[in-house]
Protein backbone atom coordinates (compact mmCIF):
# COMPACT_ATOMS: atom_id res chain seq x y z
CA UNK A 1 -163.24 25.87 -115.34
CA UNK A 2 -160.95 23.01 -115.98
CA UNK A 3 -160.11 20.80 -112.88
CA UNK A 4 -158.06 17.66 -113.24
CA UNK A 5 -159.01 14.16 -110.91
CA UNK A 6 -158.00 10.42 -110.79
CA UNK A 7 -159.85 8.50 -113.24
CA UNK A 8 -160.90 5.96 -110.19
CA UNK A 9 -162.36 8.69 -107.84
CA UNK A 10 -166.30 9.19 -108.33
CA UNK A 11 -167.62 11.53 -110.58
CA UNK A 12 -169.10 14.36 -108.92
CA UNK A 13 -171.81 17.31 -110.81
CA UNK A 14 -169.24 19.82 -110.85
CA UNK A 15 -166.88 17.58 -112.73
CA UNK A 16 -168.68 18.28 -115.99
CA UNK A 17 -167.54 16.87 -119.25
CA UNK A 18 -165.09 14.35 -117.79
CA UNK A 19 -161.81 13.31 -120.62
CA UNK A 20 -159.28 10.64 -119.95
CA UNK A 21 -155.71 11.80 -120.84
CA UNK A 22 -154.20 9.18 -120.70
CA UNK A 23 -152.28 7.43 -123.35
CA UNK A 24 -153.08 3.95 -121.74
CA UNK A 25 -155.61 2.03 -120.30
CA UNK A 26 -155.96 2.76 -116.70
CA UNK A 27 -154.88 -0.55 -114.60
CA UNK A 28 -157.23 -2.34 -112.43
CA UNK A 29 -160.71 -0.31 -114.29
CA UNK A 30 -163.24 -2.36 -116.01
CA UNK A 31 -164.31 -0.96 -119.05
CA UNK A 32 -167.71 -1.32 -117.59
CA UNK A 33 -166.40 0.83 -115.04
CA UNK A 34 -165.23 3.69 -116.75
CA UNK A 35 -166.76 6.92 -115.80
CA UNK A 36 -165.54 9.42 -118.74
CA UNK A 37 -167.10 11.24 -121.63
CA UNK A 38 -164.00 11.54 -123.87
CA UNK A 39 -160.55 9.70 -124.24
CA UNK A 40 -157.99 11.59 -125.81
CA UNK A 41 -154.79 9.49 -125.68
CA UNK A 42 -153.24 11.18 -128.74
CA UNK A 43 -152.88 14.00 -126.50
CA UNK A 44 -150.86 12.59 -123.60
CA UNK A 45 -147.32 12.27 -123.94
CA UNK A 46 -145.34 10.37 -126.47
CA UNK A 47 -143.88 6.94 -124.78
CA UNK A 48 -140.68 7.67 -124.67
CA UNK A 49 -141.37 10.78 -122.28
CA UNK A 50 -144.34 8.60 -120.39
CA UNK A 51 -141.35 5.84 -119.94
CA UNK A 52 -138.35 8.31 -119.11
CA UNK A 53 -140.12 10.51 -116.55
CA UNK A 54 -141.70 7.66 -114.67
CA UNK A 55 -143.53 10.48 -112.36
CA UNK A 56 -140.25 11.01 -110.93
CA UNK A 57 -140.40 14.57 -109.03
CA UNK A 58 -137.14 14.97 -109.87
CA UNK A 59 -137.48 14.93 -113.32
CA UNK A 60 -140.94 16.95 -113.23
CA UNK A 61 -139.38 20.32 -114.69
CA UNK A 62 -137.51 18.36 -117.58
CA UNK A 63 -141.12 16.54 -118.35
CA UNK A 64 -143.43 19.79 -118.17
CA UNK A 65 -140.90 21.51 -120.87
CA UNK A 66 -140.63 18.40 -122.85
CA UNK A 67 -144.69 17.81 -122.60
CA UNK A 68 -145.61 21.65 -123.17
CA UNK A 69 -143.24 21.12 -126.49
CA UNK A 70 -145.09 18.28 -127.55
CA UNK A 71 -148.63 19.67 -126.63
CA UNK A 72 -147.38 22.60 -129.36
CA UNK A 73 -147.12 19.88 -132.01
CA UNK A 74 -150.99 18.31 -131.27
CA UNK A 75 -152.46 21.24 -131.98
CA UNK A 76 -155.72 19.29 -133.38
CA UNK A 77 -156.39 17.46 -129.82
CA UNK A 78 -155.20 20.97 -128.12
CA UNK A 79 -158.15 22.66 -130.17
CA UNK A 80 -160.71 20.11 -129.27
CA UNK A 81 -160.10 20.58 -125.73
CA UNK A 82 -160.13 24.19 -126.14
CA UNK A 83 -163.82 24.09 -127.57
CA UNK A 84 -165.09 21.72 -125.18
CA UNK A 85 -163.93 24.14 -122.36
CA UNK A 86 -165.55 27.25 -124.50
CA UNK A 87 -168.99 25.11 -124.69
CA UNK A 88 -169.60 23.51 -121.47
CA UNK A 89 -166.93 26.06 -119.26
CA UNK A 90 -166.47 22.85 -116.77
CA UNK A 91 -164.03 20.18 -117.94
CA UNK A 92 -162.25 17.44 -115.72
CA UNK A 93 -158.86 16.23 -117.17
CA UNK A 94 -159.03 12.60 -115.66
CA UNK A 95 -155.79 10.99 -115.13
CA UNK A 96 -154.52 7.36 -113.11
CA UNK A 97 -151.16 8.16 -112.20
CA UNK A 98 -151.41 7.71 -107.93
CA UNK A 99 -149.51 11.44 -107.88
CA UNK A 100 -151.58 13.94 -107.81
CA UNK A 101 -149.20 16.73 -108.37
CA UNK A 102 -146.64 15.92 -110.78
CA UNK A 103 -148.93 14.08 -113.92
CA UNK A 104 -149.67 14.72 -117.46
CA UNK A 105 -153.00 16.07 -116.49
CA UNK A 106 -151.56 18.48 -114.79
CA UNK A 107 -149.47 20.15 -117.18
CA UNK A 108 -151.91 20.01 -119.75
CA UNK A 109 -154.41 21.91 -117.29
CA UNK A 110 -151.78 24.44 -116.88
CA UNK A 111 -151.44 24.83 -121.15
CA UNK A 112 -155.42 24.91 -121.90
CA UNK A 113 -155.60 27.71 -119.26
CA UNK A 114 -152.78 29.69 -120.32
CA UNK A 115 -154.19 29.30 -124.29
CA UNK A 116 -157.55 30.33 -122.89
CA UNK A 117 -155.64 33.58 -121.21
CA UNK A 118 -153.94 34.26 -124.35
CA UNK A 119 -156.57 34.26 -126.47
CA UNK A 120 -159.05 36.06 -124.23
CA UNK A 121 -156.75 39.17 -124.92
């Protein structure tokens, strides 16, 4: 199961292995803070798309293609994910953008699961 949360809402038990996704920092959290296993920022997207989409739902179907082309290209990061999913089946893709529904995390949620699919056949 992979779920995706804000990076500054509690951790819960069924979040599981919990990995920021995030290419920065998230503002305002102490590294003392910081409730995550993993941060992956390699595997967020590049600046330019981070800077140009601006989690502007009017650009969210130009970012997801753009993003799902890069996540083809970090196929290392992609993998790692993958086996952490395979091992501990309950991964939380933690994210700080304040939109819930049109973020990085998202996207790459939708990805892992349809590589899971794919390769389940």
């Amino acid at each position: 199961m992979i779920r995706v949360k804000r990076v500054y809402e509690q951790p819960s038990d069924q979040d599981g292995l919990r990995v920021l996704v995030d290419r920065l920092w998230p503002r305002g959290l102490r590294k003392s803070e910081a409730r995550f296993d993993l941060w992956i920022k390699e595997i967020a997207p590049e600046n330019s798309l981070r800077k140009w989409f601006s989690h502007d739902p009017e650009k969210w179907e130009e970012f997801r293609k753009c993003y799902l082309r890069e996540l083809e290209q970090k196929e290392e990061y992609v993998q790692g994910l993958l086996e952490k999913v395979r091992e501990t089946n309950n991964l939380t893709l933690l994210y700080s953008a304040k939109d819930e529904t049109f973020n990085n995390a998202v996207v790459l949620k939708e990805y892992l699961e349809s590589r899971l699919k794919s390769q389940e056949l």
